[in-house]
N, C-alpha and C. Protein backbone atom coordinates (compact mmCIF):
# COMPACT_ATOMS: atom_id res chain seq x y z
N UNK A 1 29.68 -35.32 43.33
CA UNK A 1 28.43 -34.76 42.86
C UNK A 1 27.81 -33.94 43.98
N UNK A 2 27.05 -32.49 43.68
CA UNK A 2 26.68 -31.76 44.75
C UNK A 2 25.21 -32.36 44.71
N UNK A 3 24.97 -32.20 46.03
CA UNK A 3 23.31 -32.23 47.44
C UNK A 3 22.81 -31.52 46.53
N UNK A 4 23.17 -30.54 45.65
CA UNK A 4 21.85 -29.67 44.93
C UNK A 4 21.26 -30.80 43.68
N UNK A 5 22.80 -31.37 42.92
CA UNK A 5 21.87 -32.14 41.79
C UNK A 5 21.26 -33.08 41.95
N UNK A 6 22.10 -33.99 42.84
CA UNK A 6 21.31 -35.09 43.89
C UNK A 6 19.80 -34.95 44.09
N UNK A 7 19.67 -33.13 44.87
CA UNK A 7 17.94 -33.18 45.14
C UNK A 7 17.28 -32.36 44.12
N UNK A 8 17.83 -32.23 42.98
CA UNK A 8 17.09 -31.85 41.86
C UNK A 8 16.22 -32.90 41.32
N UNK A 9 17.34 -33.96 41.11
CA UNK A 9 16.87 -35.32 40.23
C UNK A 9 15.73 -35.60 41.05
N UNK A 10 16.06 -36.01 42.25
CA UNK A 10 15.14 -36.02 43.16
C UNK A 10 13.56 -35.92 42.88
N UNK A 11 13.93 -33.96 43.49
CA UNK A 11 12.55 -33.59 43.03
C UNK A 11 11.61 -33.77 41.88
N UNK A 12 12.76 -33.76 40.57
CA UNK A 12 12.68 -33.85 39.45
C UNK A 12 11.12 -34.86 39.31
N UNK A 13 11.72 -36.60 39.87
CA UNK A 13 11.45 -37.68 39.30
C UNK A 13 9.84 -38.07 40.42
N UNK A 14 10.29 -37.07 41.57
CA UNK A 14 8.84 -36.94 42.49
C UNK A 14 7.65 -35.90 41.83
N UNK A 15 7.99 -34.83 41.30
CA UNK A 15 7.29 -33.94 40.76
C UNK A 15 6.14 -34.99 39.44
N UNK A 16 7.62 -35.33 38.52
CA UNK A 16 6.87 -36.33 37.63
C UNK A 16 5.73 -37.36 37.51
N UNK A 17 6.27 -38.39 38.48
CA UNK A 17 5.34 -39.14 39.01
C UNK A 17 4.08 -38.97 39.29
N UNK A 18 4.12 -37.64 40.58
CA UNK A 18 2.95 -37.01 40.85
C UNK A 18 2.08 -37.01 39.84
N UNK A 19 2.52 -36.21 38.40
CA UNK A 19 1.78 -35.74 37.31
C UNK A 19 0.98 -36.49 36.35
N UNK A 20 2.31 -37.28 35.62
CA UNK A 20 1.99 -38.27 34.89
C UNK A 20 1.50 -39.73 35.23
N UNK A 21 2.06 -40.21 36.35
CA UNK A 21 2.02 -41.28 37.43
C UNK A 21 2.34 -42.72 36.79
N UNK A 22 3.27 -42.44 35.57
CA UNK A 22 4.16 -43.22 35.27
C UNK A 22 5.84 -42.76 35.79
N UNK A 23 7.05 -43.32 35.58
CA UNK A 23 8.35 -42.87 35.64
C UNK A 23 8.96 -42.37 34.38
N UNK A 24 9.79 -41.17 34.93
CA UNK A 24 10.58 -40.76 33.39
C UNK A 24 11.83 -41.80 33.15
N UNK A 25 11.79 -41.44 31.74
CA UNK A 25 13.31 -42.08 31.24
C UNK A 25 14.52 -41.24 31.63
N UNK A 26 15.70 -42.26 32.10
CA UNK A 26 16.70 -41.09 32.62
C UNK A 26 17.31 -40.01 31.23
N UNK A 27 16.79 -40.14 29.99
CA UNK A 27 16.57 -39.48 29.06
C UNK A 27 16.45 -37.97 29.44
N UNK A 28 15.05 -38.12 30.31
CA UNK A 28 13.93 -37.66 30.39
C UNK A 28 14.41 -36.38 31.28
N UNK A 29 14.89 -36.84 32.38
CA UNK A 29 15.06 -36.09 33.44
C UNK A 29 16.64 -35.57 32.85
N UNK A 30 17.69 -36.03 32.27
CA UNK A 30 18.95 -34.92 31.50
C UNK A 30 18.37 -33.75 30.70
N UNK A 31 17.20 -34.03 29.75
CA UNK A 31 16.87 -33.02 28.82
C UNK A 31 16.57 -31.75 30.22
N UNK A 32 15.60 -32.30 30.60
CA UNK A 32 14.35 -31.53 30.98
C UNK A 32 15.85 -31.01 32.43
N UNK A 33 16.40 -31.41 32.89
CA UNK A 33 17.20 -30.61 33.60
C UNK A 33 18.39 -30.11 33.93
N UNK A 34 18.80 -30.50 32.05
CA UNK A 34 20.58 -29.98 31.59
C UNK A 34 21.19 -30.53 32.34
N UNK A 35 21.62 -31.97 32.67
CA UNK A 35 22.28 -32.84 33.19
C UNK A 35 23.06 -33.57 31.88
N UNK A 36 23.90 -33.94 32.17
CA UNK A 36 24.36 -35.35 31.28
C UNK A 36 23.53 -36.24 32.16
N UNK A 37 23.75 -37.63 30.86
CA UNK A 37 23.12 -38.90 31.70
C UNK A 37 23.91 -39.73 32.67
N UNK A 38 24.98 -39.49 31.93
CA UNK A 38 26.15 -39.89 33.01
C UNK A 38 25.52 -39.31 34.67
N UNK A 39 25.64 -38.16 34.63
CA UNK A 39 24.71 -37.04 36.05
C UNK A 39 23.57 -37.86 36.78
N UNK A 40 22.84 -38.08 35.38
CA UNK A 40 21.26 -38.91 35.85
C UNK A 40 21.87 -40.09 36.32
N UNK A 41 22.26 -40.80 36.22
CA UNK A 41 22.15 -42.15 36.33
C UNK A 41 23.11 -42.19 38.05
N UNK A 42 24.69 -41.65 37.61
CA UNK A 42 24.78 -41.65 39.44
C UNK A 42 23.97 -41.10 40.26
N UNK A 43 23.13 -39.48 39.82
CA UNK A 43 22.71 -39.44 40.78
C UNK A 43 21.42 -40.66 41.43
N UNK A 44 20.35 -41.02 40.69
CA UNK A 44 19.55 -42.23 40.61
C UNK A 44 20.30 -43.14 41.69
N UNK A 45 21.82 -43.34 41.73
CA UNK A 45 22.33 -44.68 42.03
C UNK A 45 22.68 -44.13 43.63
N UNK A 46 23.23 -42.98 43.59
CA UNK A 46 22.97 -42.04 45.40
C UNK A 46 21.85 -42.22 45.98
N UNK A 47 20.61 -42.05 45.62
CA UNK A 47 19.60 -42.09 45.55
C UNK A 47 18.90 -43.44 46.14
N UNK A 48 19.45 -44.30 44.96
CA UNK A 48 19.09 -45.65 45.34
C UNK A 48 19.92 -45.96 46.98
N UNK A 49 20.74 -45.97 47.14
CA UNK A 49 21.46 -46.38 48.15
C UNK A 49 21.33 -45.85 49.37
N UNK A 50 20.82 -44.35 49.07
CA UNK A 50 20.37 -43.82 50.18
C UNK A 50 19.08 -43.87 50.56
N UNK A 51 18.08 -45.01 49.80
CA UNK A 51 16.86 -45.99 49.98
C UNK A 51 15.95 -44.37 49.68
N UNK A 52 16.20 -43.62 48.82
CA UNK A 52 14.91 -42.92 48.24
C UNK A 52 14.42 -43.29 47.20
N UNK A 53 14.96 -43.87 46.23
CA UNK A 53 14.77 -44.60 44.63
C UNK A 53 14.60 -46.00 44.60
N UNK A 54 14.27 -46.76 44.11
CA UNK A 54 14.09 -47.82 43.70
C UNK A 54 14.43 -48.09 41.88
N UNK A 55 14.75 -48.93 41.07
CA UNK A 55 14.94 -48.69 39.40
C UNK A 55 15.35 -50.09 39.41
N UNK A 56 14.81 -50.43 38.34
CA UNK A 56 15.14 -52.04 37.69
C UNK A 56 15.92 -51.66 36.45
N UNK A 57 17.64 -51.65 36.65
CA UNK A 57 18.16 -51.56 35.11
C UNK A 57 17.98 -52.17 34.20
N UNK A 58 17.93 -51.29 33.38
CA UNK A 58 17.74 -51.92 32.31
C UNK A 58 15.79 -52.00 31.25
N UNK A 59 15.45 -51.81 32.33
CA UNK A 59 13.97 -51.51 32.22
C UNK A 59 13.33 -50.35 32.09
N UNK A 60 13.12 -49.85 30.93
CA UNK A 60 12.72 -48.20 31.15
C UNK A 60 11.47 -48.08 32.09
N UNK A 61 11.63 -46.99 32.57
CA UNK A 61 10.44 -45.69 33.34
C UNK A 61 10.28 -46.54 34.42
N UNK A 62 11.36 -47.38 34.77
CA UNK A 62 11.05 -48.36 36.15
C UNK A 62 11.98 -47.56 37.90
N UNK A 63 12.15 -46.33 37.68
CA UNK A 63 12.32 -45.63 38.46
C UNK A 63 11.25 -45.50 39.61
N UNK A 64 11.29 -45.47 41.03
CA UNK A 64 10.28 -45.48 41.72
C UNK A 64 10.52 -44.86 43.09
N UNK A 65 9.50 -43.92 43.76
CA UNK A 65 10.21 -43.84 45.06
C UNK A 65 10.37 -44.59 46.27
N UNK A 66 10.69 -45.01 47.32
CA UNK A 66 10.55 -45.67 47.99
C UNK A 66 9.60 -44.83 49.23
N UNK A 67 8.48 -46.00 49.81
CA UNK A 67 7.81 -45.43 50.42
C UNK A 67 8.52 -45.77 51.87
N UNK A 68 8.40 -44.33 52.54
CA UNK A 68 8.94 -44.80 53.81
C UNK A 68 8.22 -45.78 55.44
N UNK A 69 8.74 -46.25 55.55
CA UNK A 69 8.22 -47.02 56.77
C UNK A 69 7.53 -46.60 57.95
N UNK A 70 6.83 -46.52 58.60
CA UNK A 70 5.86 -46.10 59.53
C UNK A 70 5.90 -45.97 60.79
């Protein structure tokens, strides 16, 4: 998977938050950025591992960013 879709989703799910200040459904973020979900979900899981995401499967809109340490 390319660094671009990786920091799309990214931005994607930071932009969101900001707005609405709930989390999207990984639904949410394929429509809105011509991904498969298959796409959404590894990228989410890069994400997670690379401690920018947080997500409780299985739980919708439980996507979150991680705040960084000080």
């Amino acid at each position: 998977m390319s660094e671009q879709t990786i920091d799309t989703v990214y931005k994607y799910v930071r932009e969101y938050l900001k707005k609405y200040r709930w989390s999207p459904t990984f639904k949410e973020i394929a429509d809105d950025c011509k991904f498969s979900l298959h796409t959404v979900k590894s990228a989410v899981e890069i994400l997670r591992a690379r401690g920018k995401l947080e997500w409780t499967p299985g739980v919708q809109r439980s996507i979150m960013l991680v705040k960084r340490k000080s």
